[in-house]
N, C-alpha and C. Protein backbone atom coordinates (compact mmCIF):
# COMPACT_ATOMS: atom_id res chain seq x y z
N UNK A 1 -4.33 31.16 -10.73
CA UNK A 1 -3.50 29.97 -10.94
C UNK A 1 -3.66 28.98 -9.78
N UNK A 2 -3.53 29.46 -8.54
CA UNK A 2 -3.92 28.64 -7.09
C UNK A 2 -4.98 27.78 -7.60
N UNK A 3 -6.20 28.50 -7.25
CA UNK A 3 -7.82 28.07 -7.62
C UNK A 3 -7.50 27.07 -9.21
N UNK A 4 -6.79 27.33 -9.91
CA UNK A 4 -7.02 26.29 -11.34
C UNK A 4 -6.51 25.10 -10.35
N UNK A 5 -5.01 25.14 -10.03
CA UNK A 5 -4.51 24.04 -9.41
C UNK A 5 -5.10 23.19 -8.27
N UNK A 6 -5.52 23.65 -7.46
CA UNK A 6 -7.28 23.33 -6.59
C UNK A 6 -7.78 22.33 -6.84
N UNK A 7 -8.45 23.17 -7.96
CA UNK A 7 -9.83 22.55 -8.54
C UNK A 7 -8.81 21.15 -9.50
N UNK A 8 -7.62 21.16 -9.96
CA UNK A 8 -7.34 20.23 -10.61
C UNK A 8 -6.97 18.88 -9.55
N UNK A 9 -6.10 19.32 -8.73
CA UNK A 9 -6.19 18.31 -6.87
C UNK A 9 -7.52 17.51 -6.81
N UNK A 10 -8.44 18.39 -6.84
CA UNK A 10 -9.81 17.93 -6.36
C UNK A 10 -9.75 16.67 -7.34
N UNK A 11 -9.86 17.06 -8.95
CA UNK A 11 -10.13 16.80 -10.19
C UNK A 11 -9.68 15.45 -9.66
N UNK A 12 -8.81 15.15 -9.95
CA UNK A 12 -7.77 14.03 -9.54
C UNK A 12 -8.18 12.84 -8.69
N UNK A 13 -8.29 13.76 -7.17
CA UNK A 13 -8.47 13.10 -6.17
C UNK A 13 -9.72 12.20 -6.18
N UNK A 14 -11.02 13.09 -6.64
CA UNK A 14 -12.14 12.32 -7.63
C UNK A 14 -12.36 11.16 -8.81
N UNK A 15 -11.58 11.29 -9.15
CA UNK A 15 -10.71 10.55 -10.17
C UNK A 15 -10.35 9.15 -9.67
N UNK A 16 -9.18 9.64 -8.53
CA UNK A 16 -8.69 8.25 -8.35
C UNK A 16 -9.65 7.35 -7.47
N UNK A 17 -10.48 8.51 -6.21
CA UNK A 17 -11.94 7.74 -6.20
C UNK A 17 -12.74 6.39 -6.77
N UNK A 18 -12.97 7.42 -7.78
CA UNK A 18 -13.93 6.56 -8.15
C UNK A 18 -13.20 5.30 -9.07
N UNK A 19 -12.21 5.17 -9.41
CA UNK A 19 -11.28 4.65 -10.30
C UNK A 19 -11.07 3.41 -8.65
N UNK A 20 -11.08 3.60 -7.94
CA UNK A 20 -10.52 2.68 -6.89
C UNK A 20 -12.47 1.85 -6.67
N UNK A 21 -12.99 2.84 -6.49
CA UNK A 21 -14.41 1.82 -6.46
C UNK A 21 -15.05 0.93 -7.70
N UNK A 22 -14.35 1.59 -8.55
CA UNK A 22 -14.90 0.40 -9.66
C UNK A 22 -13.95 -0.83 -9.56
N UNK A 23 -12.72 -0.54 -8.98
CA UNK A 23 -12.05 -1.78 -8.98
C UNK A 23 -12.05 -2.90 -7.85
N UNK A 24 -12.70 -1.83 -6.44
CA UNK A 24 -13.23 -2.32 -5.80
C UNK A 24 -15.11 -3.30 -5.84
N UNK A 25 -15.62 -2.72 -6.63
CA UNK A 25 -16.99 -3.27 -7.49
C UNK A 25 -16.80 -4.49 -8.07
N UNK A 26 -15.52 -4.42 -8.78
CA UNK A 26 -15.63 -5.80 -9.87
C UNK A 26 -14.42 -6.37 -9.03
N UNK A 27 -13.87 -6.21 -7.86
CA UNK A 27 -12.90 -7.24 -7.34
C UNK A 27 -13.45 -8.88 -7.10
N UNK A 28 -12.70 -9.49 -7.44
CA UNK A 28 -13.04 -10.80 -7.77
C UNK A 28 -12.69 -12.07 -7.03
N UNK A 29 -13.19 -12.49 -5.70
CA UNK A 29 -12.19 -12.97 -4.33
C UNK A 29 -11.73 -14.80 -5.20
N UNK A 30 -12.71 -15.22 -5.96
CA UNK A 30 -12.12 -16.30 -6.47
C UNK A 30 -10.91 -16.21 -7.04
N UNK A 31 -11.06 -14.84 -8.21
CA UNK A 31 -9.68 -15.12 -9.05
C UNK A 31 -8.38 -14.64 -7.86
N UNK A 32 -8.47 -13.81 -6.83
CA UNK A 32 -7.73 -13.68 -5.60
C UNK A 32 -7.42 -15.08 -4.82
N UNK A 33 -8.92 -15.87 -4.74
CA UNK A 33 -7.88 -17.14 -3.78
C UNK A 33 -6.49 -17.99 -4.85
N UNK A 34 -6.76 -17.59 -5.91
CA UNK A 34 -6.02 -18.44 -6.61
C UNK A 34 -4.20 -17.88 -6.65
N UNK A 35 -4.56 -16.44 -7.20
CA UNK A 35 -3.71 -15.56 -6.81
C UNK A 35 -2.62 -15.65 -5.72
N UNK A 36 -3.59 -15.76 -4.46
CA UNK A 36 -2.99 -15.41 -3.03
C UNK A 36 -2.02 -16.69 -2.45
N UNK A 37 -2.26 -17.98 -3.16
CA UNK A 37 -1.75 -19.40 -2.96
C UNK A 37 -0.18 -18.97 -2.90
N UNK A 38 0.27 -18.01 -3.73
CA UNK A 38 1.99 -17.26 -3.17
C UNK A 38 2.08 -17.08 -1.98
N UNK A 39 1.40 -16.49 -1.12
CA UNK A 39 0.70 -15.28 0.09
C UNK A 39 1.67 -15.90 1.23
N UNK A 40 0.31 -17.19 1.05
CA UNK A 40 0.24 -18.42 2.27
C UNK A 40 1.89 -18.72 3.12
N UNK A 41 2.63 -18.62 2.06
CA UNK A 41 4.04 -19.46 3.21
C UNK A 41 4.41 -17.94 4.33
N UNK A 42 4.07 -17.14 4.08
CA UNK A 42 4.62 -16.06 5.16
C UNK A 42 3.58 -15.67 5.76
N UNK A 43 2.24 -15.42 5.19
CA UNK A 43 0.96 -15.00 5.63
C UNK A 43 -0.29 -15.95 5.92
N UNK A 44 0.15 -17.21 5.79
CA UNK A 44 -0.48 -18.04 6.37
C UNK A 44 -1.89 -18.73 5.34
N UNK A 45 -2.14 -19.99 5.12
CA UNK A 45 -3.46 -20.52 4.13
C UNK A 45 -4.77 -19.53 4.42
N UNK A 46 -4.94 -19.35 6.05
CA UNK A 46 -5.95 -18.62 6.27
C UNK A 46 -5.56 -17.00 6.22
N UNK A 47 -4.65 -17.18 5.63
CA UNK A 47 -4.40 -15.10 5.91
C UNK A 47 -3.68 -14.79 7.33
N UNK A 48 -3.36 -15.40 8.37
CA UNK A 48 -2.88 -15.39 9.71
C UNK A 48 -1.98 -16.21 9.67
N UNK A 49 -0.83 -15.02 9.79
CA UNK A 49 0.34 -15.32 9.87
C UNK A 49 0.73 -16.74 10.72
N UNK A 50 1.87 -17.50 10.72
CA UNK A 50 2.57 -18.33 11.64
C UNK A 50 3.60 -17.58 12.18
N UNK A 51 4.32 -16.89 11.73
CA UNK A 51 5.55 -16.01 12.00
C UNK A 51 5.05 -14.32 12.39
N UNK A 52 5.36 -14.07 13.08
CA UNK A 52 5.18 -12.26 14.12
C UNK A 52 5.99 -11.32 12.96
N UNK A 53 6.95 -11.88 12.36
CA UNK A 53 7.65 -11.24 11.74
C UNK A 53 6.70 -10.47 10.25
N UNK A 54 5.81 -11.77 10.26
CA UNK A 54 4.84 -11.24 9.15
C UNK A 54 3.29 -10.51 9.22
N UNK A 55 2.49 -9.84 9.00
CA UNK A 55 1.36 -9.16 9.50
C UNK A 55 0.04 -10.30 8.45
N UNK A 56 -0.67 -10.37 9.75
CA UNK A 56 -2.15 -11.22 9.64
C UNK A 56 -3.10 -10.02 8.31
N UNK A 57 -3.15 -10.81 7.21
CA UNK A 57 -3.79 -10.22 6.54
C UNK A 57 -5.54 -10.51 6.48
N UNK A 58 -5.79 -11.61 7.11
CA UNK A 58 -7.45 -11.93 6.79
C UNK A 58 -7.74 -10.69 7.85
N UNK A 59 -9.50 -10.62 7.01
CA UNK A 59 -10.44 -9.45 7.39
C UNK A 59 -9.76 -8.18 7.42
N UNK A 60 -8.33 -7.77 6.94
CA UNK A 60 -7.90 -6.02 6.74
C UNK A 60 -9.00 -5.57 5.80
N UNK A 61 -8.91 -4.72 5.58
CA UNK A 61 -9.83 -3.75 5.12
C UNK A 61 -9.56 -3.84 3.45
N UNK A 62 -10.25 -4.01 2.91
CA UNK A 62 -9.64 -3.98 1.37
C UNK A 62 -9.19 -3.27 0.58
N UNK A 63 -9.81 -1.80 0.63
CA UNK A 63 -8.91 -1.05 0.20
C UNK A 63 -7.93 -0.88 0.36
N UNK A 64 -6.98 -1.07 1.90
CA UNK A 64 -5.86 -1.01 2.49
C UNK A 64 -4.79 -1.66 1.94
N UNK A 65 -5.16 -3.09 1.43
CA UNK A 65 -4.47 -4.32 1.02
C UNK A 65 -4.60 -4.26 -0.47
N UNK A 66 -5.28 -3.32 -0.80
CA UNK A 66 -5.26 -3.24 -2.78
C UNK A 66 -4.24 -2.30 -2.69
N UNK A 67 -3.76 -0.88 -1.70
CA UNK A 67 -2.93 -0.08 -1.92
C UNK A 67 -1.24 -0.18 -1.95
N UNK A 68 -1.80 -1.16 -0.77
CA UNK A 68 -0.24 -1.81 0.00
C UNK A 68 0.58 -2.53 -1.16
N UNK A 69 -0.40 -3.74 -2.28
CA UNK A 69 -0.13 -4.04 -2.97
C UNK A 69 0.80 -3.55 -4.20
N UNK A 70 -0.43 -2.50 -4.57
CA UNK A 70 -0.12 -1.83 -5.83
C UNK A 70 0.88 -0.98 -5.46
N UNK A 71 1.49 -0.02 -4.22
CA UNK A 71 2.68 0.15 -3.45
C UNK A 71 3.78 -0.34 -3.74
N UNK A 72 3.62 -1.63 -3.27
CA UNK A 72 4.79 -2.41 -3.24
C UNK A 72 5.16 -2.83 -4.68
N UNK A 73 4.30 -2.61 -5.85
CA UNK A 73 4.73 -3.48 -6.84
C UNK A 73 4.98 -1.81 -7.32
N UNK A 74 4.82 -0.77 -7.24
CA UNK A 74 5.44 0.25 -7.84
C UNK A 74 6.32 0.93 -7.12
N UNK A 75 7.13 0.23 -6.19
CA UNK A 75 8.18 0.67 -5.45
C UNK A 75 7.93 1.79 -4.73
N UNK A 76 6.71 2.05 -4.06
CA UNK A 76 6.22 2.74 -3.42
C UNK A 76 6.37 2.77 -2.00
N UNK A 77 6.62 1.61 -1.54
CA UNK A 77 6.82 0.96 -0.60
C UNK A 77 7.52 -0.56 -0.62
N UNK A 78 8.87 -0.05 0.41
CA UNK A 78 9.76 -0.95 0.04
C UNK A 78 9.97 -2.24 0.97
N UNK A 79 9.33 -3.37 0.85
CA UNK A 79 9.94 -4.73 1.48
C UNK A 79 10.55 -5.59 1.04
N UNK A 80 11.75 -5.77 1.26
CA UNK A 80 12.60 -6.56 0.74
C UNK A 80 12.33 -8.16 0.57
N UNK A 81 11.29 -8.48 1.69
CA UNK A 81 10.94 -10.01 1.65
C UNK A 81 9.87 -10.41 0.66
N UNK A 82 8.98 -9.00 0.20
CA UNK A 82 8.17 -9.01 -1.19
C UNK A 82 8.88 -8.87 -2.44
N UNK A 83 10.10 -8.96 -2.39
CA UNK A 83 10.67 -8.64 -3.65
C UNK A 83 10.40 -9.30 -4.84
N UNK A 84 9.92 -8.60 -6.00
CA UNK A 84 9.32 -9.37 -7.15
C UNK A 84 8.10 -10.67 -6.77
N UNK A 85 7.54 -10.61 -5.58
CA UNK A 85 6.26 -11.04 -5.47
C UNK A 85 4.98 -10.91 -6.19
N UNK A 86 4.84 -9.68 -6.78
CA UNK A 86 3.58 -8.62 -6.84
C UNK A 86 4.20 -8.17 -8.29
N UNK A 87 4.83 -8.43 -9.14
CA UNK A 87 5.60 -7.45 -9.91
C UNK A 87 4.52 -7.44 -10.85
N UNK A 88 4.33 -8.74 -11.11
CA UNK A 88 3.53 -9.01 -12.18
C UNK A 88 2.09 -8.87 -11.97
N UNK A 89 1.79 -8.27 -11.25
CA UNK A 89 0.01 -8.11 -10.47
C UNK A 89 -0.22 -6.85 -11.55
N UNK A 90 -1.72 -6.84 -11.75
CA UNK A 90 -2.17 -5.75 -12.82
C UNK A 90 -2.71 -5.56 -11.58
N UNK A 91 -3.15 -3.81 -11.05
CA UNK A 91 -4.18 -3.07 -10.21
C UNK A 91 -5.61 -4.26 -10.41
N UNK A 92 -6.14 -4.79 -11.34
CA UNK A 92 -7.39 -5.69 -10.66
C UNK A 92 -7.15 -6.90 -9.66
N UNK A 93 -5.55 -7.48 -10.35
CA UNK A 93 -5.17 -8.84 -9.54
C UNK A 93 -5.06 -8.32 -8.21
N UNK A 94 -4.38 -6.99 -7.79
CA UNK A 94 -4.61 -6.63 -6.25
C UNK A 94 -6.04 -6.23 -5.56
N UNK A 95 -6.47 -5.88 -6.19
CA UNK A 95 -7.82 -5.70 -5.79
C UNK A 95 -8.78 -7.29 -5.60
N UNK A 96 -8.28 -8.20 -6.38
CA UNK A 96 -8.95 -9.25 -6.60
C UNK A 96 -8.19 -9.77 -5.10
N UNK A 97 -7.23 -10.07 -5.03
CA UNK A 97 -6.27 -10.61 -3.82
C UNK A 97 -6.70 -9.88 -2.53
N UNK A 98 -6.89 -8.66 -2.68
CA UNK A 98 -7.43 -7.73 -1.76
C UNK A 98 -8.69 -8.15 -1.05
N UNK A 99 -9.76 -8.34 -1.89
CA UNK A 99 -11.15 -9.16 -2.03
C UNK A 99 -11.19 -10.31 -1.14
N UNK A 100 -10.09 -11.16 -1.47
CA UNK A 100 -10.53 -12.53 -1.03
C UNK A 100 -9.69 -12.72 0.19
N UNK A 101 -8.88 -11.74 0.76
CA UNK A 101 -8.43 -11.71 2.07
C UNK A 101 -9.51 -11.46 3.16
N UNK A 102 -9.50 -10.01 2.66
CA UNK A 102 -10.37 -9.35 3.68
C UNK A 102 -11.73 -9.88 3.74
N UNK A 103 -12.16 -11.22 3.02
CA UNK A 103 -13.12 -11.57 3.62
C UNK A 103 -13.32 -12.83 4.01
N UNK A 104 -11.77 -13.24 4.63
CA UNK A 104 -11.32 -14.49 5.65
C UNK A 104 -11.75 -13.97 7.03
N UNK A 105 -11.89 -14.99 8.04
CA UNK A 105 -12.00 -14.44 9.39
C UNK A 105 -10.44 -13.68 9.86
N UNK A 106 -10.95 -12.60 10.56
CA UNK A 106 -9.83 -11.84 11.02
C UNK A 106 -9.10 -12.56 12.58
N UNK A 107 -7.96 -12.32 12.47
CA UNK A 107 -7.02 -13.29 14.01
C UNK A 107 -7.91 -12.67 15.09
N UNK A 108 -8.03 -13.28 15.98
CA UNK A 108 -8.53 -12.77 17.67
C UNK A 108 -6.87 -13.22 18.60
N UNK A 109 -6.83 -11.97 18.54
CA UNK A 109 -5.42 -11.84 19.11
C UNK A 109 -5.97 -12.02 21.02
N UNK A 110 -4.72 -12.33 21.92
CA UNK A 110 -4.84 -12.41 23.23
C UNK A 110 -3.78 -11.90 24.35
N UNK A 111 -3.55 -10.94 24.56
CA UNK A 111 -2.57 -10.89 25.50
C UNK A 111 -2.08 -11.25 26.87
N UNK A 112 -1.27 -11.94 26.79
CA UNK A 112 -0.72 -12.74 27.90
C UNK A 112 0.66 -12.30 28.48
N UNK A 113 0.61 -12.31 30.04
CA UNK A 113 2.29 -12.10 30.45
C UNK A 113 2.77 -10.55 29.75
N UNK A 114 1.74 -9.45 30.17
CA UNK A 114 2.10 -8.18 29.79
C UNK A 114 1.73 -7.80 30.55
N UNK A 115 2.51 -6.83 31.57
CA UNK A 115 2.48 -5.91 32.56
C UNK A 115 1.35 -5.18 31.90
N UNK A 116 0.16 -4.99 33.40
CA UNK A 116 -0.79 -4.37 33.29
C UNK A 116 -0.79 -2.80 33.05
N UNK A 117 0.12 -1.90 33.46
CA UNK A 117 0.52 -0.81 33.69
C UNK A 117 0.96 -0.85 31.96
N UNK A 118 1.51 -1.14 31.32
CA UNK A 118 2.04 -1.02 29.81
C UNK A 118 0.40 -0.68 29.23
N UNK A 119 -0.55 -2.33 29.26
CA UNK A 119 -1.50 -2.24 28.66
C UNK A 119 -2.20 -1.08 28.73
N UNK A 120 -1.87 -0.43 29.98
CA UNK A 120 -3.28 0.83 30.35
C UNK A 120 -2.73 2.05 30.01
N UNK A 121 -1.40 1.61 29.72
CA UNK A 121 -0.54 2.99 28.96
C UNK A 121 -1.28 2.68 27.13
N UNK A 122 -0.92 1.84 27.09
CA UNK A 122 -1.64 1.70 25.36
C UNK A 122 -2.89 2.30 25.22
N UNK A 123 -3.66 1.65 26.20
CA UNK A 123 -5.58 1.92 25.98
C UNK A 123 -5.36 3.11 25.79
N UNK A 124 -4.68 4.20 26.94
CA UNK A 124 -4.61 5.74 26.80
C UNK A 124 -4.17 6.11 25.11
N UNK A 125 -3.46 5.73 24.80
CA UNK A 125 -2.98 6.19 23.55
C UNK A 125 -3.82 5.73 22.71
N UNK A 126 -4.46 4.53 22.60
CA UNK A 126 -4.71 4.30 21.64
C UNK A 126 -6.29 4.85 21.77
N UNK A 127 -7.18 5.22 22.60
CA UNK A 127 -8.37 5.76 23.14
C UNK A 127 -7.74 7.54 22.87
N UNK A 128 -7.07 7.89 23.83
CA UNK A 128 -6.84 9.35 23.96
C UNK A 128 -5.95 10.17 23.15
N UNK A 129 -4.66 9.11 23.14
CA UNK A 129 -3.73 9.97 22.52
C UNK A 129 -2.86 10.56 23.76
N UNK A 130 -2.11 11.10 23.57
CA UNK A 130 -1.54 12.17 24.08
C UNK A 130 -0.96 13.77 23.61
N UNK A 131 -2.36 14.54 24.12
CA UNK A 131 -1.93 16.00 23.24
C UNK A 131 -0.87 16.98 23.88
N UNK A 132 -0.34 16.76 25.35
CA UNK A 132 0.87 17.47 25.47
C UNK A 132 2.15 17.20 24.50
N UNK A 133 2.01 15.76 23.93
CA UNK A 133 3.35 15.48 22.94
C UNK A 133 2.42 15.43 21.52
N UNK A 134 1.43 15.91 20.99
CA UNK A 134 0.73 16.24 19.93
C UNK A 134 0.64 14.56 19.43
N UNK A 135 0.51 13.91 19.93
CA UNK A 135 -0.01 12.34 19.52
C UNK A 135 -1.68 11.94 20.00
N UNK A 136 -2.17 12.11 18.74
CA UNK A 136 -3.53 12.07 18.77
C UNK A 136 -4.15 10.23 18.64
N UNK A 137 -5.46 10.50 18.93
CA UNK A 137 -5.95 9.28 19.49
C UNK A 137 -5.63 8.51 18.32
N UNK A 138 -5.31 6.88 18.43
CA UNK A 138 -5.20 6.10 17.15
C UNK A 138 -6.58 5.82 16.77
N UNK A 139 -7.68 5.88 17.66
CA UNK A 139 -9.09 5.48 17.28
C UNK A 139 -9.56 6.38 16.31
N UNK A 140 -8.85 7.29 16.71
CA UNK A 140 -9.62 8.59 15.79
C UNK A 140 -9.40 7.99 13.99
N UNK A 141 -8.48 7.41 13.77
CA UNK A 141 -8.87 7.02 12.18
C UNK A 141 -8.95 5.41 11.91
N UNK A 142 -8.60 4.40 13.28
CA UNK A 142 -8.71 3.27 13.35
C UNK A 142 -10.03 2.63 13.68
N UNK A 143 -10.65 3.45 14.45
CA UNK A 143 -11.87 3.15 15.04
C UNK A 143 -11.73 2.70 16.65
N UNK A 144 -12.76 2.94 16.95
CA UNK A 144 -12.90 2.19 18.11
C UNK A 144 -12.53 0.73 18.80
N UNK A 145 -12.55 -0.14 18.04
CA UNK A 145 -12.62 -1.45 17.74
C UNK A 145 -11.62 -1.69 16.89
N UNK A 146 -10.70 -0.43 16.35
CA UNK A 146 -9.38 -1.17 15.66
C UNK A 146 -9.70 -2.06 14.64
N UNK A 147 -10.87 -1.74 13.88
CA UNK A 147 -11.23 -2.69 12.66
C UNK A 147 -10.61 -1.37 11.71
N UNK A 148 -10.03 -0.61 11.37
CA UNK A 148 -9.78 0.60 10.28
C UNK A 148 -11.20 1.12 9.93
N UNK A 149 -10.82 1.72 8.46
CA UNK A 149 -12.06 2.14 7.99
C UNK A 149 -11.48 2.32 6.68
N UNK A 150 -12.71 1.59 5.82
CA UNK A 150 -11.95 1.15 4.43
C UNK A 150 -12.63 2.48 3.69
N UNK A 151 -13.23 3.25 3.82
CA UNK A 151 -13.46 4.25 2.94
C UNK A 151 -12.52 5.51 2.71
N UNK A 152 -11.59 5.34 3.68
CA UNK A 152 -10.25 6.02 3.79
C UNK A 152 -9.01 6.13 3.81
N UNK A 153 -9.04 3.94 3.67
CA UNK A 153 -7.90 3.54 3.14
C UNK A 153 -6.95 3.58 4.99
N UNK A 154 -8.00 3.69 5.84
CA UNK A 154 -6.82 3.41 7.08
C UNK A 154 -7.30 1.22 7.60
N UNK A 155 -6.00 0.77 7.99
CA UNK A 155 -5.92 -0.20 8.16
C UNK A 155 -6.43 -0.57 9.23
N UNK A 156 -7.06 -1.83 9.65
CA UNK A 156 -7.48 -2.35 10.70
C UNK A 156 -6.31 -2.96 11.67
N UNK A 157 -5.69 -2.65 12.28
CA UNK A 157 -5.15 -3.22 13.60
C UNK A 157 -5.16 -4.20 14.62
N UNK A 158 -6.28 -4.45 15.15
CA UNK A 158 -6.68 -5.41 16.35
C UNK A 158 -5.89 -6.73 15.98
N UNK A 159 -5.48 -6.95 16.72
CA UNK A 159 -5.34 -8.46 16.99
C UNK A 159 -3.67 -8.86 16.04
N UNK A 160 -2.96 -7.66 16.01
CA UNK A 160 -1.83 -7.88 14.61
C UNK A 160 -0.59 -8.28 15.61
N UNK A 161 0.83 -8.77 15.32
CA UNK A 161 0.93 -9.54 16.20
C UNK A 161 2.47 -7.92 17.24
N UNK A 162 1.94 -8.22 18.03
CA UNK A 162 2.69 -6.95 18.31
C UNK A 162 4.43 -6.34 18.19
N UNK A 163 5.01 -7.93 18.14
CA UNK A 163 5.87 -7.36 16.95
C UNK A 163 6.03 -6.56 15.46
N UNK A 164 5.07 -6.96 14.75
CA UNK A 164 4.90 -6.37 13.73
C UNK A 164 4.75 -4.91 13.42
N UNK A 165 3.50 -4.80 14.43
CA UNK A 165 3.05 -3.43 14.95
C UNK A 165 4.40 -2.55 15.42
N UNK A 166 5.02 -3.05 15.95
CA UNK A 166 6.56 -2.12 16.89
C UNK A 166 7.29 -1.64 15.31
N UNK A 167 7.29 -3.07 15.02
CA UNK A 167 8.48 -2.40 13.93
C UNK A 167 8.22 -1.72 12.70
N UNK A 168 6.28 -1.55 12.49
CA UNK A 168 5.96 -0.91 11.78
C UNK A 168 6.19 0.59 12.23
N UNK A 169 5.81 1.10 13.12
CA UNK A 169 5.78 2.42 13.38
C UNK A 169 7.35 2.60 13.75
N UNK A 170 8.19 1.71 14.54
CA UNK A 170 9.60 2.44 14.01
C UNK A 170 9.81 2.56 12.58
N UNK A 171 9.48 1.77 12.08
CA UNK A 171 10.02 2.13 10.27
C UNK A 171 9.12 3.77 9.63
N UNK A 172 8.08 4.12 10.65
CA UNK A 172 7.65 5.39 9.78
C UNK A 172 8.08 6.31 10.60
N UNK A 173 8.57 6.09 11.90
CA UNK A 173 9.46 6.75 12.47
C UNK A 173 10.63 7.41 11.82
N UNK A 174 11.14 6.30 11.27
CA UNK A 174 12.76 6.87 11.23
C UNK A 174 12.41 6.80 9.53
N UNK A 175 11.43 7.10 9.04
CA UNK A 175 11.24 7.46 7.44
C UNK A 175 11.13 6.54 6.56
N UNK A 176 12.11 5.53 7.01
CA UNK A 176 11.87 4.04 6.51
C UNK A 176 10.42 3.74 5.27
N UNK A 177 9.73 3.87 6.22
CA UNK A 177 8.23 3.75 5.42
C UNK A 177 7.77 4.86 4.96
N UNK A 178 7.13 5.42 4.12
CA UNK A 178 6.69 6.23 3.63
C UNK A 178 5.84 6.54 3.10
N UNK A 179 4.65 5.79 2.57
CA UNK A 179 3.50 5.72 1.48
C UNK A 179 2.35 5.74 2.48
N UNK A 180 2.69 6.58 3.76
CA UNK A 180 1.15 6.84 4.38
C UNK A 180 0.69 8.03 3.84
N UNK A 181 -0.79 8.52 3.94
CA UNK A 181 -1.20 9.44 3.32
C UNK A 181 -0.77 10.54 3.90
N UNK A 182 -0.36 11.49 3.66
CA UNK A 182 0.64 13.04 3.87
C UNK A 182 1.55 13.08 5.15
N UNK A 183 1.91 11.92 5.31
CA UNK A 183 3.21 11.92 6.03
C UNK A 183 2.60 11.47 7.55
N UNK A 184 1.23 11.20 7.71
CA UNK A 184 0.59 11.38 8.57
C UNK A 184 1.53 10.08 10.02
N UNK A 185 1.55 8.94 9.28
CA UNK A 185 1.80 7.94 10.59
C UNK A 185 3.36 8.37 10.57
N UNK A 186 3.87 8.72 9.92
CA UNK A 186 5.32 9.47 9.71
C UNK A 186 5.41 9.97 11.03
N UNK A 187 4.67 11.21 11.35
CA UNK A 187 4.63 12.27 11.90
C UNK A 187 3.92 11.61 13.37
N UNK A 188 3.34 11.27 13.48
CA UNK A 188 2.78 10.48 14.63
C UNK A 188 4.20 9.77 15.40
N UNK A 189 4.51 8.68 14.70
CA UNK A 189 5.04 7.61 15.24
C UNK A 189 6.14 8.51 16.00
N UNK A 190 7.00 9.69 15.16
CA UNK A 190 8.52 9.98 15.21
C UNK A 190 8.50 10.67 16.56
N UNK A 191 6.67 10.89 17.58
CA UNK A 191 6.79 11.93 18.49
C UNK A 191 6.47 10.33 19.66
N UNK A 192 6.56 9.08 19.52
CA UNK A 192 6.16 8.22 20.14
C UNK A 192 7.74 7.73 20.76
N UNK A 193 7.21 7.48 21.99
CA UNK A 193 8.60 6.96 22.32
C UNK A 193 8.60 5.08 22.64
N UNK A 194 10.04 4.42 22.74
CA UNK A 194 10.37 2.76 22.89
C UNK A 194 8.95 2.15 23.55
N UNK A 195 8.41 3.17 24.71
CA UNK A 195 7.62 2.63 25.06
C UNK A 195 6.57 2.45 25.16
N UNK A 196 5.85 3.93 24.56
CA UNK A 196 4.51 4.01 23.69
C UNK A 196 4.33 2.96 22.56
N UNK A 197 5.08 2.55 21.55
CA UNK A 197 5.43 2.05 21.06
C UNK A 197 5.02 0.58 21.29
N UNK A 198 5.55 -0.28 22.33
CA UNK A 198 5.23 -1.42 22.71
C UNK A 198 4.00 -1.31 23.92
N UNK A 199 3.48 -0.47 24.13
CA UNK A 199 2.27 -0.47 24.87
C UNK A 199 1.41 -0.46 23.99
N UNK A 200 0.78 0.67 22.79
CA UNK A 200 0.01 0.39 21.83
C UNK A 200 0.25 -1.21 21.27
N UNK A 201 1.70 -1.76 20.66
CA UNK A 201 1.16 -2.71 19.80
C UNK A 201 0.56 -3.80 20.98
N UNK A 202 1.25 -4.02 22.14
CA UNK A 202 0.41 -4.85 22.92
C UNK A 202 -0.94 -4.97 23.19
N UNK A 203 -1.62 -3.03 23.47
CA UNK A 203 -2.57 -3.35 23.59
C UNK A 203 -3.47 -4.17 22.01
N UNK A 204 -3.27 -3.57 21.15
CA UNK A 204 -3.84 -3.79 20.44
C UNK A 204 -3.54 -5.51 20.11
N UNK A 205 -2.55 -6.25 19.99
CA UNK A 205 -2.81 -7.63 19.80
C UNK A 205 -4.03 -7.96 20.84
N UNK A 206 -4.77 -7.36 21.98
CA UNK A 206 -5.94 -8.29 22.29
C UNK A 206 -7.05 -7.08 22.51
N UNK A 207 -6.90 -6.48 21.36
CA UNK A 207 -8.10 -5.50 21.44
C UNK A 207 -9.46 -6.26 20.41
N UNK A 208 -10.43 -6.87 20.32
CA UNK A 208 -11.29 -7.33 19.83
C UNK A 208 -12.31 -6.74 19.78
């Protein structure tokens, strides 16, 4: 019974695979710019935000931004300032919206007026990690360069505005958020403390 159930996981997981690359194949960035013209007042004409409060969507990773989507419009993930934004999106319109973001220029973030000692606390974390408190490197699924990696559905980072970043990982902290893959940034964030916290997102607003 294990082994049937397994092999049906697998089944699935294959499934939704390839079901995500065909929609990624025929994503469509025109019928997305048209789409995305909602986007713009919080996320900006070019995908980069005006407001910290909101996260820079040009150049994310596309898969990331087709999930987040289809998330949010199946109450998967809850933002109250998207409310009934997305409701009406079919899985291609996010993928299509998805499309024509991620292939705007991405923000070149800069950090200014941040204690050097914070920043070099970030680099560590976000390079090393810390395995006495079981907080593993963020590069390890972000990359090096904090561009993500879209074949796995992890998000690109660099340059996001470091508010955003803070109050993202408190929200998967305290459970708030939830639709990461197996609880993973859940479990990360909740062993991070106030000030790990604002050292990563700093460093990363001028990691390029």
């Amino acid at each position: 019974m294990g082994q049937l159930l397994a092999s049906l996981a697998i089944a699935m997981a294959v499934g939704v695979a390839h079901a995500q690359a065909d929609f990624q194949a025929d994503a469509d960035a025109s019928a997305g710019r048209e789409r995305a013209q909602t986007c713009a007042a919080c996320h900006g004409q070019t995908g980069i935000s005006p407001a910290s409060a909101f996260p820079h969507l040009a150049g994310q990773q596309m898969s990331y931004l087709a999930k987040q989507i289809i998330d949010i419009r199946d109450g998967d993930r809850l933002v109250p300032q998207m409310a009934g934004q997305v409701d009406s999106y079919s899985d291609q319109d996010a993928w299509d919206v998805a499309a024509f973001l991620a292939g705007l220029d991405a923000h070149l973030g800069q950090t200014s007026d941040v204690d050097e000692d914070l920043l070099a606390r970030g680099e560590e974390l976000y390079r090393a990690g810390d395995m006495s408190r079981g907080i593993p490197a963020c590069s390890a699924c972000h990359s090096p360069t904090g561009v993500g990696v879209g074949s796995a559905v992890y998000p690109g980072l660099s340059g996001q505005y470091a508010q955003y970043t803070i109050a993202t990982l408190q929200a998967f902290a305290a459970g708030e958020r939830d639709n990461d893959p197996n609880n993973m940034m859940q479990d990360i964030a909740a062993k991070m403390s106030d000030n790990d916290m604002q050292a990563v997102a700093n460093y990363l607003l001028g990691l390029n």
